[in-house]
C-alpha atoms as a PDB file:
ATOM      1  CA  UNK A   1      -2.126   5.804  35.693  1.00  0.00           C
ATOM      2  CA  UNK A   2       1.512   7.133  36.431  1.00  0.00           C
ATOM      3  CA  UNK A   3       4.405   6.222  34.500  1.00  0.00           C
ATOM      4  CA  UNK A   4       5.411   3.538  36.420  1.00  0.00           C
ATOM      5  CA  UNK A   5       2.337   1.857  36.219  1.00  0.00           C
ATOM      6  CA  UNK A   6       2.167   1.668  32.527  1.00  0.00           C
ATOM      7  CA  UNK A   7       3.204  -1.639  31.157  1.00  0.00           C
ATOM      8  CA  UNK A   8       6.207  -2.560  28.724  1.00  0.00           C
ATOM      9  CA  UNK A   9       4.767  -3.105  25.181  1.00  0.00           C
ATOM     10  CA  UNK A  10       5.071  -6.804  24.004  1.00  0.00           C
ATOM     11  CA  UNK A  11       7.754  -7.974  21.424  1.00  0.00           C
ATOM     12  CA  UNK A  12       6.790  -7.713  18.239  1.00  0.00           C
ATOM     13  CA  UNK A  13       6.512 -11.082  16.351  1.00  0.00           C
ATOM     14  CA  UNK A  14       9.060 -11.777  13.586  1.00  0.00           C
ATOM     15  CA  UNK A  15       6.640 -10.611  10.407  1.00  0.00           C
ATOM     16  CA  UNK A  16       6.137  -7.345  12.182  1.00  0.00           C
ATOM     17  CA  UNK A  17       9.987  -6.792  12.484  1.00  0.00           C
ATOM     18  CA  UNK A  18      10.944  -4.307   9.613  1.00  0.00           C
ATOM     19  CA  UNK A  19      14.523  -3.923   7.319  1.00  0.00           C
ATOM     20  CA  UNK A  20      14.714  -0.032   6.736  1.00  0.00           C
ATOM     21  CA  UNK A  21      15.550   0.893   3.343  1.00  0.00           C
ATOM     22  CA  UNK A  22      18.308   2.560   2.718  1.00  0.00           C
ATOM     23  CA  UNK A  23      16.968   4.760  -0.796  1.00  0.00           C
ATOM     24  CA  UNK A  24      17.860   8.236  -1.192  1.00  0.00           C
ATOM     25  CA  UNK A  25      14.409   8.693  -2.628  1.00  0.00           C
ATOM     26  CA  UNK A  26      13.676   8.533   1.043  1.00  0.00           C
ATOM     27  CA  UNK A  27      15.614  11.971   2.003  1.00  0.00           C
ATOM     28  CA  UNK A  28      14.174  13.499  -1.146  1.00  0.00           C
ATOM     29  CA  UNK A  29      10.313  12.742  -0.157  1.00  0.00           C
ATOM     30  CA  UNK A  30      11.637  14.460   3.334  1.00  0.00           C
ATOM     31  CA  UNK A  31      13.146  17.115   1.978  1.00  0.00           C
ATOM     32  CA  UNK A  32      10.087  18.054   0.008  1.00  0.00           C
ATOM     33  CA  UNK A  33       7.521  17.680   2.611  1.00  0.00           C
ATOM     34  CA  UNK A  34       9.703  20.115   4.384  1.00  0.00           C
ATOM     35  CA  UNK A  35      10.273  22.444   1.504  1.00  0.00           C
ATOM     36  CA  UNK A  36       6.285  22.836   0.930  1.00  0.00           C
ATOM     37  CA  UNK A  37       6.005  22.536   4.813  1.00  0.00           C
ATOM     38  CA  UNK A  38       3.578  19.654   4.716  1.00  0.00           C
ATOM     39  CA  UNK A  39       2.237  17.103   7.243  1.00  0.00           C
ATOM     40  CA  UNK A  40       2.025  13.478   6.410  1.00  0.00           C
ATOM     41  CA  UNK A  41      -0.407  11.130   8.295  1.00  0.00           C
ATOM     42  CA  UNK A  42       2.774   9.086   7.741  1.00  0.00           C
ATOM     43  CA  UNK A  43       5.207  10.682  10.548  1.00  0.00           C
ATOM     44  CA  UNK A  44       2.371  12.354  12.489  1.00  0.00           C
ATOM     45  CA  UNK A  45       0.433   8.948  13.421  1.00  0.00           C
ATOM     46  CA  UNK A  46       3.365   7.350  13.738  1.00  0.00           C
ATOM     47  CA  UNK A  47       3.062   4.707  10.820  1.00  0.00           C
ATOM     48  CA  UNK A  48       5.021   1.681  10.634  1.00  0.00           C
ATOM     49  CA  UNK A  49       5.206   1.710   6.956  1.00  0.00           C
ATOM     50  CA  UNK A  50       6.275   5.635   6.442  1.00  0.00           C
ATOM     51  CA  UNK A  51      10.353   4.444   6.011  1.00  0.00           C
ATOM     52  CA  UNK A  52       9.025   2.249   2.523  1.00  0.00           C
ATOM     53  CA  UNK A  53       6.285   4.685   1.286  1.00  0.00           C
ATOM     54  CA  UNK A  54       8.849   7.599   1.518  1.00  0.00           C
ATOM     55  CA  UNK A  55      11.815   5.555  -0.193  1.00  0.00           C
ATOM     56  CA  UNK A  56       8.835   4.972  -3.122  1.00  0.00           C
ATOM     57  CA  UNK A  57       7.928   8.459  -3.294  1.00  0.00           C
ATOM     58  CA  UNK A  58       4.680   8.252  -1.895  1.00  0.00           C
ATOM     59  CA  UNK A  59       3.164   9.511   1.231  1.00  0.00           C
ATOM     60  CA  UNK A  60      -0.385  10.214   2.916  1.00  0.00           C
ATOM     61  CA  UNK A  61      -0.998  14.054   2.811  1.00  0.00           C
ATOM     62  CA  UNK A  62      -2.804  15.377   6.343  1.00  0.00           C
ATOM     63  CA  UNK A  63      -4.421  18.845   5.648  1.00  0.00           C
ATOM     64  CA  UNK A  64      -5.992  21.147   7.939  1.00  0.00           C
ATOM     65  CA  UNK A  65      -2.719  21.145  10.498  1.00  0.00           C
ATOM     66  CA  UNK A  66      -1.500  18.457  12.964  1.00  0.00           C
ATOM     67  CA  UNK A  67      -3.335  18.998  16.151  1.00  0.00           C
ATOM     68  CA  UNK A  68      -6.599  16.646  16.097  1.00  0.00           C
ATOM     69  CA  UNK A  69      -9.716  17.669  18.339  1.00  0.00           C
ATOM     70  CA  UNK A  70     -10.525  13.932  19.191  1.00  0.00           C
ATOM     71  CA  UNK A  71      -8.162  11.830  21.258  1.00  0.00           C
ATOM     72  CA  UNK A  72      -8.618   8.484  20.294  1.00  0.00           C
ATOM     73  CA  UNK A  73      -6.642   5.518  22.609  1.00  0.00           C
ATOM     74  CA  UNK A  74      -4.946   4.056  19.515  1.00  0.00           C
ATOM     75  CA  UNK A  75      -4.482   7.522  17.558  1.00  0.00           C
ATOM     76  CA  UNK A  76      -0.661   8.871  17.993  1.00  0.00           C
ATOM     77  CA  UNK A  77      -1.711  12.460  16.246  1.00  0.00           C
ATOM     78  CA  UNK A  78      -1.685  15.196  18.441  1.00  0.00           C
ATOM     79  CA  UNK A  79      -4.839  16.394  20.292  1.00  0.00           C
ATOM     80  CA  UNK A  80      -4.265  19.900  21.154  1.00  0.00           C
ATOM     81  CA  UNK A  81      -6.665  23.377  19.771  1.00  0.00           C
ATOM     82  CA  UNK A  82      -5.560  23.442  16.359  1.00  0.00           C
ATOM     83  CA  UNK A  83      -4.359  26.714  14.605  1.00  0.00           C
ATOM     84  CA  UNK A  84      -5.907  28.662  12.039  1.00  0.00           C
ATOM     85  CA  UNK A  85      -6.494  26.590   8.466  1.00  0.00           C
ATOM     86  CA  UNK A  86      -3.406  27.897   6.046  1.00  0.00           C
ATOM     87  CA  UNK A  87      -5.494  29.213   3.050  1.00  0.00           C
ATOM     88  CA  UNK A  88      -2.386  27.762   0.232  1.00  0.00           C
ATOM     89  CA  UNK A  89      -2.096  24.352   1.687  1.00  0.00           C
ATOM     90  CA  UNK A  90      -4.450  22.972  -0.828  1.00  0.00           C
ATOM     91  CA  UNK A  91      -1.854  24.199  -3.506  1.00  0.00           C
ATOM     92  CA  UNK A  92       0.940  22.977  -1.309  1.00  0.00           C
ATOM     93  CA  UNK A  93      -0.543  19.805  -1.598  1.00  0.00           C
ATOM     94  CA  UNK A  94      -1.045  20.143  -5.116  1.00  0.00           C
ATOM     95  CA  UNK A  95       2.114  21.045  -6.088  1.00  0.00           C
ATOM     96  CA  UNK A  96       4.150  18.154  -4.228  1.00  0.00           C
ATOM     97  CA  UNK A  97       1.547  15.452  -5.653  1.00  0.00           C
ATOM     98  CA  UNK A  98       2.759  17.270  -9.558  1.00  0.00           C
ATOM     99  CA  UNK A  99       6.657  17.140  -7.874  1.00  0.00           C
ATOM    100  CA  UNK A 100       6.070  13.366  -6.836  1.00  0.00           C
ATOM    101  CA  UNK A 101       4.799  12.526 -10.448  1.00  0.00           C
ATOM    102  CA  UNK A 102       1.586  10.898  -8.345  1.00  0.00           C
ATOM    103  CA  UNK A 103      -1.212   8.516 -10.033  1.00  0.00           C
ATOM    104  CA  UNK A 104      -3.093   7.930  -7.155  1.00  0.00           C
ATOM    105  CA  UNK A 105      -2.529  10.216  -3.991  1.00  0.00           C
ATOM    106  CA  UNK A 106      -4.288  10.087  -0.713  1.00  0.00           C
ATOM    107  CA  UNK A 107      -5.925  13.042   1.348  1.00  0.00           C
ATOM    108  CA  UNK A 108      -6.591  12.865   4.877  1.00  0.00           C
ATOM    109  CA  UNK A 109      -6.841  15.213   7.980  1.00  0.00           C
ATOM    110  CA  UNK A 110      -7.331  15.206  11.830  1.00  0.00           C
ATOM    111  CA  UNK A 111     -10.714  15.494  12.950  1.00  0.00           C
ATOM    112  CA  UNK A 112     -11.313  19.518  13.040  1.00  0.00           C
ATOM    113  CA  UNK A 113     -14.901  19.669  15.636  1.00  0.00           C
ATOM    114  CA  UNK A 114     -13.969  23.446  16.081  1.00  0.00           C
ATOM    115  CA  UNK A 115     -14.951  23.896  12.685  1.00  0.00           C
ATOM    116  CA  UNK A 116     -18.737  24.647  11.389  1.00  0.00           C
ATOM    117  CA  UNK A 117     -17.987  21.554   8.329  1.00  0.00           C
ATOM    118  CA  UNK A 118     -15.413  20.013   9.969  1.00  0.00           C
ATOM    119  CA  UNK A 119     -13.149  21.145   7.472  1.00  0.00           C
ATOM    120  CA  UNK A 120     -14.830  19.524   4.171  1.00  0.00           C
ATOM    121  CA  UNK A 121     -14.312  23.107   2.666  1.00  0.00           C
ATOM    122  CA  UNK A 122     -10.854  22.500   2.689  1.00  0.00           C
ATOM    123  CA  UNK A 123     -11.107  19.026   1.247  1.00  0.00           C
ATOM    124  CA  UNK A 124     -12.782  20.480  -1.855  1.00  0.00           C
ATOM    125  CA  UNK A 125     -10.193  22.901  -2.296  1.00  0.00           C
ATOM    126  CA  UNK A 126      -7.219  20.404  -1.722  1.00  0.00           C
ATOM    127  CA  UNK A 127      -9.265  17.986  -3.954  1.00  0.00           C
ATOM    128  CA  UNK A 128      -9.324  20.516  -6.851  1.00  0.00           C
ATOM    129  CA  UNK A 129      -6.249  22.234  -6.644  1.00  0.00           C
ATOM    130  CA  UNK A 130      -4.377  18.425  -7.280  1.00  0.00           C
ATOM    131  CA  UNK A 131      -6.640  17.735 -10.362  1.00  0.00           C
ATOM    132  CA  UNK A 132      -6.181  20.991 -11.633  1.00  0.00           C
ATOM    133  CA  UNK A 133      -2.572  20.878 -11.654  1.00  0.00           C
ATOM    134  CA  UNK A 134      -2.082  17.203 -12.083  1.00  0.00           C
ATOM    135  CA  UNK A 135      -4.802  16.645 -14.649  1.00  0.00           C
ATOM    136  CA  UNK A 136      -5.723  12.778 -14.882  1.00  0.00           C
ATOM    137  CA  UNK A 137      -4.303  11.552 -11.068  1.00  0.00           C
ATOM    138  CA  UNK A 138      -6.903   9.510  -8.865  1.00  0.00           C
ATOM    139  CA  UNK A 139      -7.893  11.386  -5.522  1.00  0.00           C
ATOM    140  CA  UNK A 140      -8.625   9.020  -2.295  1.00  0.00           C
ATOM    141  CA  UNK A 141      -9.757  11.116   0.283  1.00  0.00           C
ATOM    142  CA  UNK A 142      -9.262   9.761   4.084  1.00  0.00           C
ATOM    143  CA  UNK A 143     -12.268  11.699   5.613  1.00  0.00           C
ATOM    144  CA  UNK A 144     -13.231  11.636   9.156  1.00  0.00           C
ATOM    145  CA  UNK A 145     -17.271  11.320   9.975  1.00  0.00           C
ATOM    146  CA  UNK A 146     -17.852  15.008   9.816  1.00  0.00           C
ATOM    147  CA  UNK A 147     -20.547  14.212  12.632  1.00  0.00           C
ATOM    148  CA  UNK A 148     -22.507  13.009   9.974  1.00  0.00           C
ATOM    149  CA  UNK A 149     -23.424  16.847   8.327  1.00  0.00           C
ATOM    150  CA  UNK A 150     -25.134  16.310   5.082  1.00  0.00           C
ATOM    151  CA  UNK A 151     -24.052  19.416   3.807  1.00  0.00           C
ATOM    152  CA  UNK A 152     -19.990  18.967   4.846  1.00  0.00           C
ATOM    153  CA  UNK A 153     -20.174  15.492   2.864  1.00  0.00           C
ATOM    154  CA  UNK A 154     -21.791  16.645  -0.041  1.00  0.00           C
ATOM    155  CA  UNK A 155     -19.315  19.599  -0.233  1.00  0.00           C
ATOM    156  CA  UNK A 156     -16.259  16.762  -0.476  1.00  0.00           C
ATOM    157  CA  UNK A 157     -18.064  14.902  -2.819  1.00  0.00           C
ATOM    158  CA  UNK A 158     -18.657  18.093  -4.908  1.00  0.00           C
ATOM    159  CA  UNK A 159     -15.661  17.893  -5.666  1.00  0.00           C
ATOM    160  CA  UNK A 160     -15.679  14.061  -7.395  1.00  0.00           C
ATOM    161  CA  UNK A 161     -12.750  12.279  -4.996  1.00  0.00           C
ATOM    162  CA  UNK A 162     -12.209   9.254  -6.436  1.00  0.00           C
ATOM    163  CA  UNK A 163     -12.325   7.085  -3.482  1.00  0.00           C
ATOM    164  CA  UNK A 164     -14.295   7.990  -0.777  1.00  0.00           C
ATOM    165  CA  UNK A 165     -12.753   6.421   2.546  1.00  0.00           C
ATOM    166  CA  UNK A 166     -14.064   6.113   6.117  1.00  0.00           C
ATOM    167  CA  UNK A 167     -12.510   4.402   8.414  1.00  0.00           C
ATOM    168  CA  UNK A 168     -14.865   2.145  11.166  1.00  0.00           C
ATOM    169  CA  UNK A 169     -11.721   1.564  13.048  1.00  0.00           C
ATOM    170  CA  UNK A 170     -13.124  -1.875  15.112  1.00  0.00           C
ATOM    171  CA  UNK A 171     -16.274  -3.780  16.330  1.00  0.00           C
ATOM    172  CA  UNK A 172     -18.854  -2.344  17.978  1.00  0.00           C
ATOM    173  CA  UNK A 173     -18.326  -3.609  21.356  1.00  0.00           C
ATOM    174  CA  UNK A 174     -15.116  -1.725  21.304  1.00  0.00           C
ATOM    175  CA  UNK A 175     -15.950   1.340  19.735  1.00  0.00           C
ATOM    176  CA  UNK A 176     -16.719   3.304  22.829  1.00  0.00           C
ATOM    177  CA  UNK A 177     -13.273   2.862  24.315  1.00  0.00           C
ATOM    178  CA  UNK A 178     -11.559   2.904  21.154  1.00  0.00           C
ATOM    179  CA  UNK A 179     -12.999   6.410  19.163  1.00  0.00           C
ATOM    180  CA  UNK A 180     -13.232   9.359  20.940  1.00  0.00           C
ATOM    181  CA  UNK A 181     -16.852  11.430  20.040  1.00  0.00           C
ATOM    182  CA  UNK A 182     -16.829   9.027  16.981  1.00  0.00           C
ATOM    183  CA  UNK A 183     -20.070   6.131  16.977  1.00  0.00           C
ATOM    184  CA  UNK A 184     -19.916   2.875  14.838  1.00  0.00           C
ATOM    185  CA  UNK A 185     -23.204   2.977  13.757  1.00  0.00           C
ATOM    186  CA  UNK A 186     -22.286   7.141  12.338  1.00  0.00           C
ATOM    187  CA  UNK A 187     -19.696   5.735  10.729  1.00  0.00           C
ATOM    188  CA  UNK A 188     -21.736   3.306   8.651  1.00  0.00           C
ATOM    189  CA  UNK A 189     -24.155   5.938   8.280  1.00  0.00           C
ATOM    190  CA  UNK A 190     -21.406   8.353   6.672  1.00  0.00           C
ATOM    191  CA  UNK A 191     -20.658   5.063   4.420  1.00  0.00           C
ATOM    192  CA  UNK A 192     -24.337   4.345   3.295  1.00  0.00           C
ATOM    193  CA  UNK A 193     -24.991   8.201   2.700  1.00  0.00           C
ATOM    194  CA  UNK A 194     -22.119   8.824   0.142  1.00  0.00           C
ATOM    195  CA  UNK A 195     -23.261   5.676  -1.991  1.00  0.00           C
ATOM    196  CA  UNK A 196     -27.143   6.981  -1.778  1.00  0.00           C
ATOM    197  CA  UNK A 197     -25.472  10.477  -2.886  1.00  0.00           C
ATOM    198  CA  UNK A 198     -23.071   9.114  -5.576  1.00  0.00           C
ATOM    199  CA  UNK A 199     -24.179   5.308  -6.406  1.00  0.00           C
ATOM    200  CA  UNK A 200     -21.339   3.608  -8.648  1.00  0.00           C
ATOM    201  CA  UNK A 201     -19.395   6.812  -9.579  1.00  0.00           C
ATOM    202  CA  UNK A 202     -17.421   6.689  -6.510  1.00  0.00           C
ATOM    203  CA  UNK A 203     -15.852   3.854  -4.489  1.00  0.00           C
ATOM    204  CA  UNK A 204     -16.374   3.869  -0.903  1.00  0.00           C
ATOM    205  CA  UNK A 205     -13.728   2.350   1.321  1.00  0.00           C
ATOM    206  CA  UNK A 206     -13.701   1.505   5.178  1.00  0.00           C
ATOM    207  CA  UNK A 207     -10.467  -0.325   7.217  1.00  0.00           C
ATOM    208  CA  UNK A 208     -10.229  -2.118  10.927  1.00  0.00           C
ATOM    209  CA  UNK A 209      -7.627  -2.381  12.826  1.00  0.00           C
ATOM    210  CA  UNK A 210      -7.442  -6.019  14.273  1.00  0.00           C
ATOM    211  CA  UNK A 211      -5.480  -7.022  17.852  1.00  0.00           C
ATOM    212  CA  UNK A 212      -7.454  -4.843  20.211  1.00  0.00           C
ATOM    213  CA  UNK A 213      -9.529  -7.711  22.117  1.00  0.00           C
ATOM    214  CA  UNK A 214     -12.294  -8.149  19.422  1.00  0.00           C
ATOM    215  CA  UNK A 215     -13.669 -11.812  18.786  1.00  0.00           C
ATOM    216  CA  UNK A 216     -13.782 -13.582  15.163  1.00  0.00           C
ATOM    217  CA  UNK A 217     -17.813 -13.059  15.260  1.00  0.00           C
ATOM    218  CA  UNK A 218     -17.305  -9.583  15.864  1.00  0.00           C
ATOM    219  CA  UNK A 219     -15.085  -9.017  12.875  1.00  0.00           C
ATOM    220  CA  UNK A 220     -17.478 -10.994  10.569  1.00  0.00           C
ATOM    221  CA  UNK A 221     -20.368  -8.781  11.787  1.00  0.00           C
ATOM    222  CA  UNK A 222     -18.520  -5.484  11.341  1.00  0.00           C
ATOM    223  CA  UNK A 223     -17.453  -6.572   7.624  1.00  0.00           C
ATOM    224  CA  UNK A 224     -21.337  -6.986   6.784  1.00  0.00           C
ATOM    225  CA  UNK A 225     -22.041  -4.109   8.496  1.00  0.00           C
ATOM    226  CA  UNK A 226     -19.695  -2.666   6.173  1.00  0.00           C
ATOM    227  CA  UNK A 227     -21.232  -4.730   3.011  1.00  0.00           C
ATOM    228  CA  UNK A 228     -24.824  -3.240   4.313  1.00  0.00           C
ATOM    229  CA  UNK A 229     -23.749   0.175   4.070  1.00  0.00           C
ATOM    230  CA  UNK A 230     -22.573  -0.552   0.187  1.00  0.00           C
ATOM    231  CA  UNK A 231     -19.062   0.078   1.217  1.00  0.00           C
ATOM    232  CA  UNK A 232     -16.840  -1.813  -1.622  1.00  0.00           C
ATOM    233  CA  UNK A 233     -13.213  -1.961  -0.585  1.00  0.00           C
ATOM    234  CA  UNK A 234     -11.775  -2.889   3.036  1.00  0.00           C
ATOM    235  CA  UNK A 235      -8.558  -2.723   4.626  1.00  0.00           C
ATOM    236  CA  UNK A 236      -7.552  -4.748   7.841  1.00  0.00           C
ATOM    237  CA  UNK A 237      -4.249  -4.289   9.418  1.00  0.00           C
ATOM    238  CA  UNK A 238      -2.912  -4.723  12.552  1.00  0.00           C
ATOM    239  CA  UNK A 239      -2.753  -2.437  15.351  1.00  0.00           C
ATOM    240  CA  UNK A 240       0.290  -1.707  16.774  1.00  0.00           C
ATOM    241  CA  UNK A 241       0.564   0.915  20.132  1.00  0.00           C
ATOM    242  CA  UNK A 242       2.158   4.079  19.735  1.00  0.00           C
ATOM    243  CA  UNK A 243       3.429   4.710  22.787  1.00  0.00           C
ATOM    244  CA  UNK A 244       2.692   3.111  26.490  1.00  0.00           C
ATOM    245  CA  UNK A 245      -0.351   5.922  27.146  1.00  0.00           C
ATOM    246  CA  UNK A 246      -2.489   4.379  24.217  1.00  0.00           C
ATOM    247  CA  UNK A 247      -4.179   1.053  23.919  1.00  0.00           C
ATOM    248  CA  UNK A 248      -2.396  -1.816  24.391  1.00  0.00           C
ATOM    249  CA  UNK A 249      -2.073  -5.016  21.775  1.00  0.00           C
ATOM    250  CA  UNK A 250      -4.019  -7.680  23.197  1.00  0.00           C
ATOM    251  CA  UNK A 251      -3.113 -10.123  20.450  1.00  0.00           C
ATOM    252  CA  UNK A 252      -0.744 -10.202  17.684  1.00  0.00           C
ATOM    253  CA  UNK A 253      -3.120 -11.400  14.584  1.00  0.00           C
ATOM    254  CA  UNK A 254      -0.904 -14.116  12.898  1.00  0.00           C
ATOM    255  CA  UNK A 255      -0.571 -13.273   8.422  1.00  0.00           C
ATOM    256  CA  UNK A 256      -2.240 -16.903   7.831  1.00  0.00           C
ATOM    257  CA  UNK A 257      -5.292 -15.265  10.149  1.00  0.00           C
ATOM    258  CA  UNK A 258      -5.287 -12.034   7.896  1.00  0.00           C
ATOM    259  CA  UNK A 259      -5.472 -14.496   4.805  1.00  0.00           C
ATOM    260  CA  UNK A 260      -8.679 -15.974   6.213  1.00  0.00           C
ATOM    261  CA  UNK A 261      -9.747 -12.924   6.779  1.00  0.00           C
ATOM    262  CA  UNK A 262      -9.379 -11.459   3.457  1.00  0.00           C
ATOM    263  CA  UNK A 263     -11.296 -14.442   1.952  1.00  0.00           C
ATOM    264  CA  UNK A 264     -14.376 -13.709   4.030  1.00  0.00           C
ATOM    265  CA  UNK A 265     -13.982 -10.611   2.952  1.00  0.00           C
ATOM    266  CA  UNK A 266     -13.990 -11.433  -0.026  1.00  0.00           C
ATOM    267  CA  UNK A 267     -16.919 -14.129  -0.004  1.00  0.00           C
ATOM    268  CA  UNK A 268     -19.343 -11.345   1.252  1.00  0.00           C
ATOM    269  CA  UNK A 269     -18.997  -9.017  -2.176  1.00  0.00           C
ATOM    270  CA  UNK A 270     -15.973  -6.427  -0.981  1.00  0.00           C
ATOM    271  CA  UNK A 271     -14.232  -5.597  -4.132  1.00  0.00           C
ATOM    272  CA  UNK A 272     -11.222  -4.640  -2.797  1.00  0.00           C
ATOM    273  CA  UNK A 273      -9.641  -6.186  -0.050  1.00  0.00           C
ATOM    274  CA  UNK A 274      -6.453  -5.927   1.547  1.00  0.00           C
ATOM    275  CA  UNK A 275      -5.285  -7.550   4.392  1.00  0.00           C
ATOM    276  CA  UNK A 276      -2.333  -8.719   6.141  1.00  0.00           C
ATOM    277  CA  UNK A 277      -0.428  -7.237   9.411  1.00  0.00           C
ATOM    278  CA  UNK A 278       1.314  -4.093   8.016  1.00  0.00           C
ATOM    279  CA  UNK A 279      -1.470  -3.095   6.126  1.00  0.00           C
ATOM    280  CA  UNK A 280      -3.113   0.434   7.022  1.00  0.00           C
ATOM    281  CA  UNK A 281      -5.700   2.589   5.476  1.00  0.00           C
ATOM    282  CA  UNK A 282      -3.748   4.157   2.608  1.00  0.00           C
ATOM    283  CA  UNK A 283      -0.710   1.158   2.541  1.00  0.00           C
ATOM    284  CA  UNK A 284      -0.712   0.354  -0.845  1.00  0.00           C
ATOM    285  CA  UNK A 285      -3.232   2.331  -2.039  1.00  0.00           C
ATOM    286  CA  UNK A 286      -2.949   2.728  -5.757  1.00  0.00           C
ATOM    287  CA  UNK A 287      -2.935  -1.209  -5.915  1.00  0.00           C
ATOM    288  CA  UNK A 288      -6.642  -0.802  -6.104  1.00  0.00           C
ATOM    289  CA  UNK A 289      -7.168   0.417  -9.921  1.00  0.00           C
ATOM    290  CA  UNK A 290      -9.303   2.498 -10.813  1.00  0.00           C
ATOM    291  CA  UNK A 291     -10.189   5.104 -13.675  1.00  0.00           C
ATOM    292  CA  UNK A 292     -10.515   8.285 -13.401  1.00  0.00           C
ATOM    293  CA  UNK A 293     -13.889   9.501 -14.993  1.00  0.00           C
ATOM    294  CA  UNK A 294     -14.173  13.074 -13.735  1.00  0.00           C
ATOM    295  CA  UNK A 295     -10.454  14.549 -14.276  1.00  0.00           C
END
């Protein structure tokens, strides 16, 4: 498809339309992420909500570089042959989450297939290096599926995240077009594993991203999917295109829609559920409360 084939995105509806804040915590979460030359999942996917997270003093850490080996239509990180893992990044990491004064931080990274684990060595590090230096914080870890290696997973959870999330991104019918390499039914599988491996000393989490063409049944069936594979707290958001060479919106899910949504949820045992149109995988996070046990 050339350029002048691609169609204009839609309007966004008013509740999608965002006031930027104008806090100078803002420049000071950039100038940090800069000083310890760290990538957010925040700027490099393009989130919607990056502007109020910043201006809080929060933000999504992305280890393992910014150059993903998948290409996923709705995905705006870079797909490109990643470079070399930096060996400090995990104390990077640690050391802006002690800066930032954090109580619950989120972990994520792109999708690293060149790598034997898929880079769940690195997560362990990252994971411990933040504990160690910011004794008593709660560690949510935004893992991709590792293609499902037993021994990657159980080197992340050897290192007692928290809050194990996963996301299954949307319905079946629409996975294939949707995830690059990634399978819905290896994502529950990822999901079921890490509550076999852990039971109730870790939360598992999962999120969806609603307006790509997927029916109401659909969404009920992938949220007891979800419930089937023990997962305990879910996330549904709305997707929004990154740029005219991904996905397009096919519907703009209306906030009364995400409340109905959230009750199902609700109704089927989830419990944790957030939902609503500007919600994403780590929006919010720490509104989710939980204890630390292993700091």
């Amino acid at each position: 498809m050339t350029t002048s084939e691609l169609k204009p995105r839609p309007r966004l509806p008013e509740w999608l339309r965002l006031k930027l804040p104008t806090s100078s915590a803002f420049s000071q979460t950039r100038s940090l992420l800069d000083e310890l030359k760290l990538h957010t999942v925040c700027e490099s996917a393009k989130c919607p909500n990056h502007w109020e997270c910043w201006s809080k003093g929060t933000a999504t850490f992305m280890i393992a570089g910014d150059r993903c080996t998948r290409a996923c239509g709705f995905c705006a990180v870079s797909t490109a042959k990643p470079l070399a893992l930096e060996a400090d990044e995990p104390l990077r990491v640690a050391e802006a989450t002690r800066r930032m004064k954090l109580k619950h931080v989120v972990i994520t990274a792109v999708a690293r297939d060149d790598l034997k684990d898929g880079g769940a060595e690195h997560f362990r590090q990252t994971i411990e290096a933040v504990r160690q230096l910011n004794p008593g914080i709660v560690i949510e870890v935004l893992v991709p599926d590792f293609l499902d290696n037993d021994v990657a997973i159980e080197n992340v959870l050897a290192a007692n995240p928290h809050i194990y999330n996963h996301n299954l991104e949307t319905v079946r019918r629409l996975t294939p077009s949707v995830r690059h390499r990634a399978t819905y039914d290896r994502s529950l599988t990822v999901l079921k594993k890490v509550k076999e491996k852990r039971g109730d000393t870790i939360h598992t989490k999962s999120g969806i991203m609603l307006g790509l063409g997927e029916r109401e049944e659909e969404i009920f069936v992938a949220m007891q999917d979800l419930r089937n594979s023990k997962c305990d707290i879910l996330t549904l958001g709305q997707y929004l295109q990154p740029s005219l060479k991904h996905l397009p919106v096919v519907e703009f899910v209306t906030p009364a829609k995400f409340a109905e949504y959230k009750t199902h949820a609700e109704s089927l045992g989830f419990i944790h559920v957030a939902s609503g149109p500007m919600v994403r995988s780590s929006y919010h996070a720490d509104e989710f409360s939980v204890r630390p046990t292993n700091s």
